[in-house]
N, C-alpha and C. Protein backbone atom coordinates (compact mmCIF):
# COMPACT_ATOMS: atom_id res chain seq x y z
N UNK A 1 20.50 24.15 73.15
CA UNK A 1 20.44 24.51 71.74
C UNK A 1 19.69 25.84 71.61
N UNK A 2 20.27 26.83 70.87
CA UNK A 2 19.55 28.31 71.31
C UNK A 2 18.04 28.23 70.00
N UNK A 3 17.40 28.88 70.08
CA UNK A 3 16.08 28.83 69.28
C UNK A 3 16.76 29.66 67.97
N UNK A 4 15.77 29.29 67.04
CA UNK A 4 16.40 30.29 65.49
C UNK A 4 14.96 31.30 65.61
N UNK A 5 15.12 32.62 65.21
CA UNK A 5 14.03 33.20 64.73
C UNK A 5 13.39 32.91 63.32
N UNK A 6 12.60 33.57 62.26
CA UNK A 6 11.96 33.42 61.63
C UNK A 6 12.94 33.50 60.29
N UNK A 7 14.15 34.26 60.66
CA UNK A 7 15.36 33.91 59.25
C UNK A 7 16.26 33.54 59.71
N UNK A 8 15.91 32.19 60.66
CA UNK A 8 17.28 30.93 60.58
C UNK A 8 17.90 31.90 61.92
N UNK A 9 18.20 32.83 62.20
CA UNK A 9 18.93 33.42 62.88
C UNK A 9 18.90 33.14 64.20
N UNK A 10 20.27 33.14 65.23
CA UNK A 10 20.06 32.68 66.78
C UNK A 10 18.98 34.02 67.17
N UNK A 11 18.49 33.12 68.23
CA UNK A 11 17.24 34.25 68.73
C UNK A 11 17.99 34.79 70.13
N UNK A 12 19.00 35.05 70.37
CA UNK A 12 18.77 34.83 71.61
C UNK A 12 18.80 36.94 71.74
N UNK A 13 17.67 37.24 71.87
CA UNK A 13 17.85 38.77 72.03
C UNK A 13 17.67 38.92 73.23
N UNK A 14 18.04 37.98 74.37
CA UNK A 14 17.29 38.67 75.76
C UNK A 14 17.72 40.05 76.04
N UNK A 15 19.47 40.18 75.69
CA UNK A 15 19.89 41.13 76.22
C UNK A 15 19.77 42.63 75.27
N UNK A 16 19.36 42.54 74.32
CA UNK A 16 18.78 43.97 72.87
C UNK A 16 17.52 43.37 72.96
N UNK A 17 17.05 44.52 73.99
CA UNK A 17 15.23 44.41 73.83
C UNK A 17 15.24 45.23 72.95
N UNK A 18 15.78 45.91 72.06
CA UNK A 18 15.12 47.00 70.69
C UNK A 18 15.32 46.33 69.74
N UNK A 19 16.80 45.06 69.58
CA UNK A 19 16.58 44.37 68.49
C UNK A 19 15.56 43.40 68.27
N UNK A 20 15.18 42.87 69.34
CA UNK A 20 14.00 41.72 70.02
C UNK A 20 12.38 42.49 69.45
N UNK A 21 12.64 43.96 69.74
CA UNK A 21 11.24 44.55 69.42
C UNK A 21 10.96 44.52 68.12
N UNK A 22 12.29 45.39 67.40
CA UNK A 22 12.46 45.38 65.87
C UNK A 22 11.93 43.96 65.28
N UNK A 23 12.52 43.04 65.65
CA UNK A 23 12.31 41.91 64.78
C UNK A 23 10.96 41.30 64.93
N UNK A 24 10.73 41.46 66.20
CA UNK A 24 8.79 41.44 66.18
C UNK A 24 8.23 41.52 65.32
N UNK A 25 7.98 43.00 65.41
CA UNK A 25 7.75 44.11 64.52
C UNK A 25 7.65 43.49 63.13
N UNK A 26 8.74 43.66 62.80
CA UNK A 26 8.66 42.72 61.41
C UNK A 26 8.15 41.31 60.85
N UNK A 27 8.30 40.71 61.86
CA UNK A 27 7.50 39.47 61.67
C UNK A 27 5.85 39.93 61.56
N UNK A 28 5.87 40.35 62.33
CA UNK A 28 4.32 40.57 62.72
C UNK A 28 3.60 40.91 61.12
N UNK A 29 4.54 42.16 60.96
CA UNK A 29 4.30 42.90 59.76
C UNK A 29 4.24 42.06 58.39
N UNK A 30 5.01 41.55 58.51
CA UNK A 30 6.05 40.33 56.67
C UNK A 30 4.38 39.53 57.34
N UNK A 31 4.38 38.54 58.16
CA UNK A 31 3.31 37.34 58.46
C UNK A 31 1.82 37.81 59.24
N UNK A 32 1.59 38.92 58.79
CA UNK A 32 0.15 39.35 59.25
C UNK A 32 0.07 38.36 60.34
N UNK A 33 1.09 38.09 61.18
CA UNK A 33 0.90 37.42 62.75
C UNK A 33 0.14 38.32 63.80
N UNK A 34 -0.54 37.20 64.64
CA UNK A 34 -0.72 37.50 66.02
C UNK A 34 0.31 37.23 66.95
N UNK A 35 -0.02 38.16 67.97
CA UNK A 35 0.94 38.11 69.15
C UNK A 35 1.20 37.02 69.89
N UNK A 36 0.04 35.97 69.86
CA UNK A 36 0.27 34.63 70.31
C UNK A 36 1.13 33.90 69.15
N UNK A 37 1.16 34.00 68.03
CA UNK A 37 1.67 33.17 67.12
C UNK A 37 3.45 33.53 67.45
N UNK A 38 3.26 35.43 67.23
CA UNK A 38 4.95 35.52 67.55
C UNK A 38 5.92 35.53 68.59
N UNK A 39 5.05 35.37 69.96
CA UNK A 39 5.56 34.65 71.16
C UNK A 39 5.91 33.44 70.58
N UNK A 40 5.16 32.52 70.39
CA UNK A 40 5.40 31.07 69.90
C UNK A 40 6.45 30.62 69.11
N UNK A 41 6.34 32.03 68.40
CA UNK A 41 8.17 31.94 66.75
C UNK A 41 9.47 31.89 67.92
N UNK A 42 9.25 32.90 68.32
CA UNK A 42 10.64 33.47 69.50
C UNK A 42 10.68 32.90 70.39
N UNK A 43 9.82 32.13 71.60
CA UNK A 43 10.10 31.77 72.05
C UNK A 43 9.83 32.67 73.53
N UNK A 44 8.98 33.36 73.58
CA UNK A 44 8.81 34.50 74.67
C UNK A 44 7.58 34.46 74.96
N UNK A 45 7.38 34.99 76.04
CA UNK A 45 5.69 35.27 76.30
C UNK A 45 5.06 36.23 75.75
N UNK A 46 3.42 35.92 75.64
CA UNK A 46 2.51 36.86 74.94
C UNK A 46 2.89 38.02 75.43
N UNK A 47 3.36 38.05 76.81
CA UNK A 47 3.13 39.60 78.08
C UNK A 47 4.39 40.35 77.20
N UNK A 48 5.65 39.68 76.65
CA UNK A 48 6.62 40.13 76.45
C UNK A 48 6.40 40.93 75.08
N UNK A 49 6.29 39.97 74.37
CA UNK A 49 5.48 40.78 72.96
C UNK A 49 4.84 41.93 73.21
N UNK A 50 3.26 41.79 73.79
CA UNK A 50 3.16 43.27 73.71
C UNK A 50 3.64 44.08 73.93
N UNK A 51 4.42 44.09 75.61
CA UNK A 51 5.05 45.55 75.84
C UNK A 51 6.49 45.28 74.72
N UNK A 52 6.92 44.36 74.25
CA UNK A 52 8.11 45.42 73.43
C UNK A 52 6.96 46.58 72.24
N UNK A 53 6.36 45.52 71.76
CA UNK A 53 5.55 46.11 70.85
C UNK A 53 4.52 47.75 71.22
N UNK A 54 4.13 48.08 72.29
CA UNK A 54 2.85 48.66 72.89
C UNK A 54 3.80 49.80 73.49
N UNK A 55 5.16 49.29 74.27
CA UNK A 55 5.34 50.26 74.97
C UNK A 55 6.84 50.55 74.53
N UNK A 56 8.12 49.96 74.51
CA UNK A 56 9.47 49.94 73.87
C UNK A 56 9.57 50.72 72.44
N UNK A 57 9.07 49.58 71.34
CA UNK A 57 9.18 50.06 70.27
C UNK A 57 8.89 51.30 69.84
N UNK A 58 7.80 51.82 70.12
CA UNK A 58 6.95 53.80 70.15
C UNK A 58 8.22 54.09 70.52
N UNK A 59 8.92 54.02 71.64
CA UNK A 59 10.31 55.13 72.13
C UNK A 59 10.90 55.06 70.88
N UNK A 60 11.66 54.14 70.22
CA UNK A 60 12.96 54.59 69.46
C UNK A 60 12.57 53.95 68.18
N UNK A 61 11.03 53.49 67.74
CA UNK A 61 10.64 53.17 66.08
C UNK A 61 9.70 53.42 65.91
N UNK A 62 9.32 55.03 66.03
CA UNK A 62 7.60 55.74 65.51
C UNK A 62 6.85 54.90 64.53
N UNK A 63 7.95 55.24 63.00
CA UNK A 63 7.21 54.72 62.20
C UNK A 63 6.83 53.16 62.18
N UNK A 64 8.10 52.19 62.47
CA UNK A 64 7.61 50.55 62.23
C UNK A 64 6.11 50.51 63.39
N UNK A 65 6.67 50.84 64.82
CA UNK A 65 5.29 50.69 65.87
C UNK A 65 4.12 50.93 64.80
N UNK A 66 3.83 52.47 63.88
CA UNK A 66 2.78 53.16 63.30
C UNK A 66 2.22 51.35 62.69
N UNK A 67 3.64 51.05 62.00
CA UNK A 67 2.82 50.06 61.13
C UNK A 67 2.02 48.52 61.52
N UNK A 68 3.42 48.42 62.71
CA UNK A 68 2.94 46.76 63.55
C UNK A 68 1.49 47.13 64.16
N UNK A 69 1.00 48.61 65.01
CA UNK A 69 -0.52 48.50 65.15
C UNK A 69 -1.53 48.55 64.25
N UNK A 70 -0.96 48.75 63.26
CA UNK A 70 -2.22 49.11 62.16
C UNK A 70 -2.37 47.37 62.35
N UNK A 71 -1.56 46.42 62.17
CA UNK A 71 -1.58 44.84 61.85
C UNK A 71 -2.60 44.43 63.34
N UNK A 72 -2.23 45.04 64.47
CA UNK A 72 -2.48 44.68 65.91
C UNK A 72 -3.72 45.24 65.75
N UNK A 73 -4.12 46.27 65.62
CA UNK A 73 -5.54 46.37 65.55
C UNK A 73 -6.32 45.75 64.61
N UNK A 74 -6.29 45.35 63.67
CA UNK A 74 -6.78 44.40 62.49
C UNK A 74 -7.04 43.03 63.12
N UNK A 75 -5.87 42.53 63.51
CA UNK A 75 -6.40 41.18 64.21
C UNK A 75 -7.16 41.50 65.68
N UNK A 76 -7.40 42.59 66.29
CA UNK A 76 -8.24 42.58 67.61
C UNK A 76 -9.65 42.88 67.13
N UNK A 77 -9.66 43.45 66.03
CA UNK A 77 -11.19 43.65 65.42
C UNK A 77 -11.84 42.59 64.74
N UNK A 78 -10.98 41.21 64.19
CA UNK A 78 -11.16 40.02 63.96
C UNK A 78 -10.95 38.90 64.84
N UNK A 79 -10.87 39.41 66.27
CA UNK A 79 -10.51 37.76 67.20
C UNK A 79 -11.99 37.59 67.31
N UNK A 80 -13.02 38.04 67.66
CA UNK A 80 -14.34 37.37 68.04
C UNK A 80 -14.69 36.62 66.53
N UNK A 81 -14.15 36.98 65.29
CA UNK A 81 -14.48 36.20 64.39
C UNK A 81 -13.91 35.22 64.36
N UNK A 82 -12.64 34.89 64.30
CA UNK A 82 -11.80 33.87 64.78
C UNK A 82 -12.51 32.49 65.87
N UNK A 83 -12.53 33.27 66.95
CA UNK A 83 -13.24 32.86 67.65
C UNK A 83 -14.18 31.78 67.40
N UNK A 84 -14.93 32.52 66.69
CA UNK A 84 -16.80 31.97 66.39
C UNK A 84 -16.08 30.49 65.49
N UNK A 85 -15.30 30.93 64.80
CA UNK A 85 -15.16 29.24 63.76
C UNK A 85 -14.44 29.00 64.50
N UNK A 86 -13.20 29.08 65.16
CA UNK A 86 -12.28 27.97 66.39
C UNK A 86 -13.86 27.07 66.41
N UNK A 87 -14.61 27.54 67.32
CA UNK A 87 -15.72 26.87 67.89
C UNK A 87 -16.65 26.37 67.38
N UNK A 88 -17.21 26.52 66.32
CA UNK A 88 -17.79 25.79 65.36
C UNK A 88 -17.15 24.56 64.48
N UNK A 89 -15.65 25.12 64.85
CA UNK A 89 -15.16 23.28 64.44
C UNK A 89 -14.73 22.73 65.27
N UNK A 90 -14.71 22.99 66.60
CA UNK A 90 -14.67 22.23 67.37
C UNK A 90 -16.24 20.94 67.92
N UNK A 91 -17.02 21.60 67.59
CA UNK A 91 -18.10 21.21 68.03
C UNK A 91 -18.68 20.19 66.87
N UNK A 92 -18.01 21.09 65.69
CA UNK A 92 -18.90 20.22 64.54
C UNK A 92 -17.69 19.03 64.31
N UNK A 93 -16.39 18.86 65.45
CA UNK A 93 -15.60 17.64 64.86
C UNK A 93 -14.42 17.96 63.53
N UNK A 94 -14.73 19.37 63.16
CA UNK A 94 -13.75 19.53 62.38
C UNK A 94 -12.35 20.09 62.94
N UNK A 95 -11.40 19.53 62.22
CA UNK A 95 -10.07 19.52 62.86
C UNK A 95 -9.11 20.29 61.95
């Protein structure tokens, strides 16, 4: 059964890594997602995400890349905050 992406759509982009990047991209962007979350949508690894994102997408989508890092750096300047409550509800039992 092939996976759906985030609008119902078959995912199967193995073979259009620019459409695979594009649609990242956009997710990321539309769902202020992390890269672990949009591996998890698609169905791909974290490793894969970044480089479409980090290294693919810059070649042939200046501007969307411009915008998916502005999102990528936002959540890397908030994972140690993240972080700190993951762990404080873990400890304090909250679920």
């Amino acid at each position: 059964m092939p996976r759906e992406n985030h609008c119902g759509e078959c995912c199967c982009l193995k073979g259009n890594i620019e459409e695979r990047a594009c649609q990242l991209a956009l997710y990321i962007i539309e769902n202020k997602a992390t890269v672990r979350s949009a591996a998890q949508r698609f169905g791909i690894s974290k490793s894969t995400v970044h480089k479409d994102l980090s290294e693919r997408l810059p070649a042939f989508n200046k501007p969307l890349y411009l915008q998916v890092k502005q999102v990528l750096d936002e959540n890397k300047a908030e994972r140690h905050i993240r972080g700190g409550i993951a762990t404080r509800k873990k400890y304090r039992g909250v679920t």
